[in-house]
C-alpha atoms as a PDB file:
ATOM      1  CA  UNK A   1      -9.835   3.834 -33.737  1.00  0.00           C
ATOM      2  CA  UNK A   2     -13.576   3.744 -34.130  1.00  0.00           C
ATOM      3  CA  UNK A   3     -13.701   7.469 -33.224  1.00  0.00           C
ATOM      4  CA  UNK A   4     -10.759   8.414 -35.609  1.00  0.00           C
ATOM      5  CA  UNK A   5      -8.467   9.252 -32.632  1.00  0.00           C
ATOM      6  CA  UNK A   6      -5.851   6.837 -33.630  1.00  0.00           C
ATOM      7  CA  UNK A   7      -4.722   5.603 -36.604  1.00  0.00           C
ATOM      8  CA  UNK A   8      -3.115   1.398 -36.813  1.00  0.00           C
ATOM      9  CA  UNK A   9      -0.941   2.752 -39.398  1.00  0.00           C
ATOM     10  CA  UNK A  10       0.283   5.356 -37.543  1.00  0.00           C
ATOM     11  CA  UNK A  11       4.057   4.791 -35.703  1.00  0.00           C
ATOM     12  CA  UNK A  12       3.722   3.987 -32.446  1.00  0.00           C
ATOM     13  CA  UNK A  13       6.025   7.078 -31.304  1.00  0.00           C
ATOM     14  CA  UNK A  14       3.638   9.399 -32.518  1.00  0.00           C
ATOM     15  CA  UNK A  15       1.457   8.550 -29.262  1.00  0.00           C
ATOM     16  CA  UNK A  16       4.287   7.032 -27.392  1.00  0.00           C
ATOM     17  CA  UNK A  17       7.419   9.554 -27.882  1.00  0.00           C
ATOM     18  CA  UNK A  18       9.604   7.720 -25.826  1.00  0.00           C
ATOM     19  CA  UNK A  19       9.430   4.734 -29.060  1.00  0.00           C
ATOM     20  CA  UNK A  20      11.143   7.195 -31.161  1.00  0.00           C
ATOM     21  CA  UNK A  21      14.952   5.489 -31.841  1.00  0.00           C
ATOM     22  CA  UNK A  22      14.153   2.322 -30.986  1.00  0.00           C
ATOM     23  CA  UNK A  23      16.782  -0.504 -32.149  1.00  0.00           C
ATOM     24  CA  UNK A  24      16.352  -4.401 -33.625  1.00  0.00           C
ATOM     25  CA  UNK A  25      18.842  -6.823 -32.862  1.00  0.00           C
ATOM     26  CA  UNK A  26      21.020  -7.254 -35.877  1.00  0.00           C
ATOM     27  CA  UNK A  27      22.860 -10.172 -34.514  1.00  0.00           C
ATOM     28  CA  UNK A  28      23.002 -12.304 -31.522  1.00  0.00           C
ATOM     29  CA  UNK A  29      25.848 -14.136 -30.051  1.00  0.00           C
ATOM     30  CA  UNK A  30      26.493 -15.706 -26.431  1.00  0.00           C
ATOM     31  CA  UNK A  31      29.475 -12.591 -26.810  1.00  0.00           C
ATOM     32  CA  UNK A  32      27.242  -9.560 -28.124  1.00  0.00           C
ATOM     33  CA  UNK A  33      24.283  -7.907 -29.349  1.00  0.00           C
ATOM     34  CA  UNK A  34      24.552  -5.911 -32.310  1.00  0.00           C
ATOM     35  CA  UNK A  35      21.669  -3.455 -32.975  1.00  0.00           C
ATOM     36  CA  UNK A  36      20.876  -1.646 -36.200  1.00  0.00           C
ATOM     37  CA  UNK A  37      18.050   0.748 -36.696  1.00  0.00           C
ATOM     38  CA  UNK A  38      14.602  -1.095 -38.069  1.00  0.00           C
ATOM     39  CA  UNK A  39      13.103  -0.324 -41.636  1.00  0.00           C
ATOM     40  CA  UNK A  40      10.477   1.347 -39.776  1.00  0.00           C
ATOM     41  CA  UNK A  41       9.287   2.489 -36.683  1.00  0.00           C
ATOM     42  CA  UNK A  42       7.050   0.049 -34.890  1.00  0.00           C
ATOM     43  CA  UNK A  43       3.280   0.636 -35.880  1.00  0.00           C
ATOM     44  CA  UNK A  44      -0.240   0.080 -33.833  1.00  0.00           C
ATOM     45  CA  UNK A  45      -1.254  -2.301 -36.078  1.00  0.00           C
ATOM     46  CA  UNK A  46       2.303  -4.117 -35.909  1.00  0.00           C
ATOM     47  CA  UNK A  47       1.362  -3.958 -32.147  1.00  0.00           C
ATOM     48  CA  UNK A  48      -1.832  -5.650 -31.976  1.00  0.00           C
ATOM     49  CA  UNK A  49      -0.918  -8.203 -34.217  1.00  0.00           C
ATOM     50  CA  UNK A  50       2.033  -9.622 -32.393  1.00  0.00           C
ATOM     51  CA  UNK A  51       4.425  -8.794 -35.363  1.00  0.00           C
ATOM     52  CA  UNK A  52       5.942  -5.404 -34.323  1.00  0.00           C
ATOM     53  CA  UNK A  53       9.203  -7.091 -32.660  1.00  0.00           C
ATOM     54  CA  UNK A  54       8.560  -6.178 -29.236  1.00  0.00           C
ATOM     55  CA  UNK A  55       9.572  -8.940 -26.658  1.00  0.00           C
ATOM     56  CA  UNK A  56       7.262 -10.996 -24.640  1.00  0.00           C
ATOM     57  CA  UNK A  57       8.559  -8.557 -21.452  1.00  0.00           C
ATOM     58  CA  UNK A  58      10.685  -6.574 -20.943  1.00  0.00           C
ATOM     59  CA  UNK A  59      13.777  -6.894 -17.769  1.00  0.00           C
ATOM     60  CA  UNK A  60      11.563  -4.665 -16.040  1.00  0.00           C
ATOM     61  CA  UNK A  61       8.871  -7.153 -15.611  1.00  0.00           C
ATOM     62  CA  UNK A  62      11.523 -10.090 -13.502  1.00  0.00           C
ATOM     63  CA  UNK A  63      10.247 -11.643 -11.930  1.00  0.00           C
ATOM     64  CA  UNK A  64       6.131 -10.886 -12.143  1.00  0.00           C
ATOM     65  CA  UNK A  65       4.276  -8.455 -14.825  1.00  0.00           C
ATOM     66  CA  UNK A  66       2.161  -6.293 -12.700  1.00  0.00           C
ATOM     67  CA  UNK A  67       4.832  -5.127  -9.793  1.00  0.00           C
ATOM     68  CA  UNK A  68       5.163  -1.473 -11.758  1.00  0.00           C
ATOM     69  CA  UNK A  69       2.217   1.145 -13.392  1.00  0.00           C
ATOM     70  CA  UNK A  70       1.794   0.678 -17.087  1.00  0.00           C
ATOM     71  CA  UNK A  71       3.472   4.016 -17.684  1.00  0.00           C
ATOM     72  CA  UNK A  72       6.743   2.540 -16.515  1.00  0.00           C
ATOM     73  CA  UNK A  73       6.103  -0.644 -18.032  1.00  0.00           C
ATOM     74  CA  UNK A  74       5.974   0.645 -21.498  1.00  0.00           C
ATOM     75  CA  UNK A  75       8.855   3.248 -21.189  1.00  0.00           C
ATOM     76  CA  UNK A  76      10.977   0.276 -20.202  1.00  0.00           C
ATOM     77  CA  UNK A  77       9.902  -1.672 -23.725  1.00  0.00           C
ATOM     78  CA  UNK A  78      10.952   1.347 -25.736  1.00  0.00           C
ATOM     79  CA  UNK A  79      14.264   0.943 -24.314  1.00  0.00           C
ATOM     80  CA  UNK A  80      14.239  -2.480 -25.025  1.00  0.00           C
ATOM     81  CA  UNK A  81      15.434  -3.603 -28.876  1.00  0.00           C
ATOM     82  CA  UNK A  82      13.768  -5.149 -30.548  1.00  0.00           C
ATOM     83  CA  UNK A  83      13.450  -8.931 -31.787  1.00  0.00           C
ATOM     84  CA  UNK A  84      12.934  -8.367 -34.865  1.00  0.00           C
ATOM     85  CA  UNK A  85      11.609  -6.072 -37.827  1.00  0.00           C
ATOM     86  CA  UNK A  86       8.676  -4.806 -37.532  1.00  0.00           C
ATOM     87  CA  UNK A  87       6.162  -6.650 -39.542  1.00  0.00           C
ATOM     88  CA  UNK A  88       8.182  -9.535 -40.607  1.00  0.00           C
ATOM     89  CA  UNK A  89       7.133 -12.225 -38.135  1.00  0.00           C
ATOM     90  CA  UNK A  90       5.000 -13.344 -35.700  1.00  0.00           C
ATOM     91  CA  UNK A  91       5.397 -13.466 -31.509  1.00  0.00           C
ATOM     92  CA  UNK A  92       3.186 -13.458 -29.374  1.00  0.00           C
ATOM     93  CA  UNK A  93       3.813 -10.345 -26.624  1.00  0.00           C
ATOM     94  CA  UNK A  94       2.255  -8.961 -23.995  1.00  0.00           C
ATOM     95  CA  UNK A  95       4.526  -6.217 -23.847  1.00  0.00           C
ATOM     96  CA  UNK A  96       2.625  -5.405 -27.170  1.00  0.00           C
ATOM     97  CA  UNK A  97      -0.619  -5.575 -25.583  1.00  0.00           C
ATOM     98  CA  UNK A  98       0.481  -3.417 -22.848  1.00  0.00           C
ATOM     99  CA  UNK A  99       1.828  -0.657 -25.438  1.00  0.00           C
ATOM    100  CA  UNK A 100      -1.891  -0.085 -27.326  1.00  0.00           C
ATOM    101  CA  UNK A 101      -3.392  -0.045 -23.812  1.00  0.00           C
ATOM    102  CA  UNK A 102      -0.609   2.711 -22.729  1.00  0.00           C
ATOM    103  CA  UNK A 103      -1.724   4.439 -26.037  1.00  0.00           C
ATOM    104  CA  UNK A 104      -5.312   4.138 -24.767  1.00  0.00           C
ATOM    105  CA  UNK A 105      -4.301   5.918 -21.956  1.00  0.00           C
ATOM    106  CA  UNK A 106      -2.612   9.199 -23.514  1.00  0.00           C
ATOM    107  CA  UNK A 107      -5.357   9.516 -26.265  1.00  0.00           C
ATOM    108  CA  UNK A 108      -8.388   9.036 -23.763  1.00  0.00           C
ATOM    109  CA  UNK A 109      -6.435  11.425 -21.099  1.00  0.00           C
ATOM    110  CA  UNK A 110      -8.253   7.855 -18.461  1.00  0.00           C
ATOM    111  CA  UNK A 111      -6.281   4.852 -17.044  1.00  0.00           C
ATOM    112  CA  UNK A 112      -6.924   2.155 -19.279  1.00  0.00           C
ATOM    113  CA  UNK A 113      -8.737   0.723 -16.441  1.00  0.00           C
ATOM    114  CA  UNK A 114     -11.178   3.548 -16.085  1.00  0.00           C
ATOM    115  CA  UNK A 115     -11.740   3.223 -19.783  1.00  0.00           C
ATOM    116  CA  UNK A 116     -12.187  -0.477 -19.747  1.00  0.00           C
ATOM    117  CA  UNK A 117     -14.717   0.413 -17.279  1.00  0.00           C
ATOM    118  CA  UNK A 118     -16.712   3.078 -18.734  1.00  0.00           C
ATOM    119  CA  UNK A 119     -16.833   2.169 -22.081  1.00  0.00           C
ATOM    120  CA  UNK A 120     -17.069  -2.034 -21.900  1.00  0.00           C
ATOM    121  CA  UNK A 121     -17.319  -3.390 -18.254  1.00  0.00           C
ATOM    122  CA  UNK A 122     -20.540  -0.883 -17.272  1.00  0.00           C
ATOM    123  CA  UNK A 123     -22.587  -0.856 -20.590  1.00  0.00           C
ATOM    124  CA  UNK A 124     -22.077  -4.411 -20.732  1.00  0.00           C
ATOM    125  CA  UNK A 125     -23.514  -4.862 -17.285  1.00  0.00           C
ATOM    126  CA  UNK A 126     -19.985  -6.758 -16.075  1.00  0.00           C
ATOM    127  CA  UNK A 127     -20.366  -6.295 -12.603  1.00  0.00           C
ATOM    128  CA  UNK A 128     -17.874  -9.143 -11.626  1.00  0.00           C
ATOM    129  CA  UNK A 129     -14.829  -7.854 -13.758  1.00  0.00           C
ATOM    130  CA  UNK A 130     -11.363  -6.301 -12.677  1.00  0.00           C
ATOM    131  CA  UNK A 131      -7.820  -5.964 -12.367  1.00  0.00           C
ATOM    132  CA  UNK A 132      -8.180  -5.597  -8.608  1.00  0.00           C
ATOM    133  CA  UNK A 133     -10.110  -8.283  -6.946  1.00  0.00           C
ATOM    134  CA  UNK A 134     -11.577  -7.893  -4.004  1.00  0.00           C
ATOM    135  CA  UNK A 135     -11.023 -10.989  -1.238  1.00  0.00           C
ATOM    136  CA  UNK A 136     -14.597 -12.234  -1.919  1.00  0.00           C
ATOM    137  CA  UNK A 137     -13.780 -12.527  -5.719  1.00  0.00           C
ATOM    138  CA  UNK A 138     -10.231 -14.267  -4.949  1.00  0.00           C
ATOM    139  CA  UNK A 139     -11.478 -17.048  -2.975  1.00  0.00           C
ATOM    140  CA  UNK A 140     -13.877 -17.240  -5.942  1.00  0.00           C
ATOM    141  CA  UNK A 141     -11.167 -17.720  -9.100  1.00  0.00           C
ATOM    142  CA  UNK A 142     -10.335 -21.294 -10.485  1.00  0.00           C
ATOM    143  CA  UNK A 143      -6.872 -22.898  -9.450  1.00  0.00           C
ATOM    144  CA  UNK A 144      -3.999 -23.289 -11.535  1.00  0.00           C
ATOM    145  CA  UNK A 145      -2.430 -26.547 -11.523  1.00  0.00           C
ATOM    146  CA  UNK A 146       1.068 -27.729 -13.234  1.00  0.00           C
ATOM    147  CA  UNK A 147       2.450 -31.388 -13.574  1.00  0.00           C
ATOM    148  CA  UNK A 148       3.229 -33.015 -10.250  1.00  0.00           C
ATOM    149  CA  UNK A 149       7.524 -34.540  -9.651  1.00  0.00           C
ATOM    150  CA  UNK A 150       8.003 -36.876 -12.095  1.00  0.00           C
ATOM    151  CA  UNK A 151       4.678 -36.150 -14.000  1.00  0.00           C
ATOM    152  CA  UNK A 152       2.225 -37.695 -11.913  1.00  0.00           C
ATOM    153  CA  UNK A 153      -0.668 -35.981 -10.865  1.00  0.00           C
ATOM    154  CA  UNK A 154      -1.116 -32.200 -10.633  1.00  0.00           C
ATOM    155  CA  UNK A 155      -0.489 -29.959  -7.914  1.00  0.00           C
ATOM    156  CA  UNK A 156      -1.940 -26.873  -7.247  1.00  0.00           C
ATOM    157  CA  UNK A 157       0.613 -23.761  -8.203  1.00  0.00           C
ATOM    158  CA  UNK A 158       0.127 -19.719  -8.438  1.00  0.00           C
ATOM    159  CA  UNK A 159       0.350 -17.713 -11.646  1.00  0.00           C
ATOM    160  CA  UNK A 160       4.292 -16.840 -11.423  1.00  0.00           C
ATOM    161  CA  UNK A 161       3.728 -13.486 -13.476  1.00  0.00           C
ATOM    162  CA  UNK A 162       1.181 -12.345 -11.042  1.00  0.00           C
ATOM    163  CA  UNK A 163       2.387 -10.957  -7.641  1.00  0.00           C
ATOM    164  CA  UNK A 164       0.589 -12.442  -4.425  1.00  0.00           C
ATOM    165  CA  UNK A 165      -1.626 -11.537  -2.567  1.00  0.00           C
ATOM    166  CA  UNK A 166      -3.841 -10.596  -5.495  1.00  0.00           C
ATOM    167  CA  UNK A 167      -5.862  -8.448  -2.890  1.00  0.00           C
ATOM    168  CA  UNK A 168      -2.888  -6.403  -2.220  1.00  0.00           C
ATOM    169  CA  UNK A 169      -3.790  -3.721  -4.145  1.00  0.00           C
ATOM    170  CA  UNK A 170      -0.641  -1.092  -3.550  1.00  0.00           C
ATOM    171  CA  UNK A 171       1.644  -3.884  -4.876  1.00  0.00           C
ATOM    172  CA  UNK A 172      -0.325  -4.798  -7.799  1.00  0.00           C
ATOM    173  CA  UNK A 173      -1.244  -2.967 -10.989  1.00  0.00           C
ATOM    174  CA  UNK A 174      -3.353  -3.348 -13.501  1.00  0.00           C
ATOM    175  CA  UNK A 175      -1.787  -5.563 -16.333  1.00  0.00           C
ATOM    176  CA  UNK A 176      -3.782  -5.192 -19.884  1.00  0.00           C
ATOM    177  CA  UNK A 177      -2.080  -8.008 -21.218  1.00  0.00           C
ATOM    178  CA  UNK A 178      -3.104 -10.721 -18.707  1.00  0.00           C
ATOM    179  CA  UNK A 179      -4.066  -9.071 -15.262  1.00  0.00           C
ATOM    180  CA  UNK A 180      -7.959  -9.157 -15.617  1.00  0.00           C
ATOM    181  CA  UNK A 181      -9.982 -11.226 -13.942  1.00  0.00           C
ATOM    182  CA  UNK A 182     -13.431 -12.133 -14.421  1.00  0.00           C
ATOM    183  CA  UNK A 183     -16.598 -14.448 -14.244  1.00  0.00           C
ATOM    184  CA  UNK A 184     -18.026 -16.554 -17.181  1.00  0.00           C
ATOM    185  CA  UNK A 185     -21.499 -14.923 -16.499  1.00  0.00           C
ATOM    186  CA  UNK A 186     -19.927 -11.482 -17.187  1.00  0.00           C
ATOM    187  CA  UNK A 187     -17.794 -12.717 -19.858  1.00  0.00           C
ATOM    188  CA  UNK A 188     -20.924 -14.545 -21.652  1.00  0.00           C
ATOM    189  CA  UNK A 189     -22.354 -10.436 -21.930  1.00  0.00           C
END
């Protein structure tokens, strides 16, 4: 945005073709889905801000978020319909997050990775930050807990939209919207 390569106000289709067409649910029922076309095409801004419509995920993404590359991810969320029209609400989505990192991607010709890299991570001197952890950084990250039966106590659980092991590095991909993993000292830069 900074270097005038992309627009917020611009539709998302314009860097994303695969957007153009997209539907909004019209109506819901346990029977049907009707779908009409939106006031207006899904924008960048609309995308960052949680209010473009776009789901959390998309069907794609059952049962864990990082199982396919972001290309595919984001194709799959244009064929999705939308929640609602764009602009109107609020709702929190990664498959949102994902989209302006996909977008990242075709402007910058780099994997959002590489950029995140290059332009962040290295300058900033974040030497312990990445989407693909190494087995010395995964015995290093904090465990996740949940409730224990009957709420009592906690009990040590996994991240269910992650796929395990973290380390396995030919099932995993990088996931903009949550995949990252990190240190406080790096995150402090």
């Amino acid at each position: 945005v900074d270097e005038g390569r992309v627009n917020t106000d611009d539709p998302v289709e314009k860097y994303l073709p695969e957007f153009a067409g997209q539907m909004v649910v019209a109506e819901r029922s346990d029977r049907q889905v009707l779908l009409k076309s939106p006031q207006h095409p899904i924008t960048v801004k609309e995308v960052l801000s949680h209010t473009s419509g776009l789901p959390f995920r998309s069907a794609l993404e059952e049962p864990t978020l990082d199982l396919f590359p972001l290309a595919a991810r984001v194709r799959s969320y244009a064929m999705t319909p939308l929640d609602f029209e764009p602009g109107t609400r609020y709702q929190y989505s990664n498959a949102g997050i994902n989209t302006a990192a996909r977008i990242i991607e075709v402007v910058t010709g780099a994997s959002f990775e590489s950029f995140l890299e290059e332009r962040l991570f290295r300058p900033l001197g974040m030497t312990d930050t990445t989407f693909r952890p190494t087995d010395a950084q995964v015995a290093r990250i904090a465990s996740s807990y949940q409730p224990g039966p009957e709420k009592k106590g906690l009990r040590e659980t996994t991240i269910s939209q992650l796929h395990y092991p973290l380390t396995d590095h030919n099932q995993r991909f990088p996931m903009p919207a949550g995949g990252l993993f990190s240190t406080a000292h790096d995150v402090a830069r």
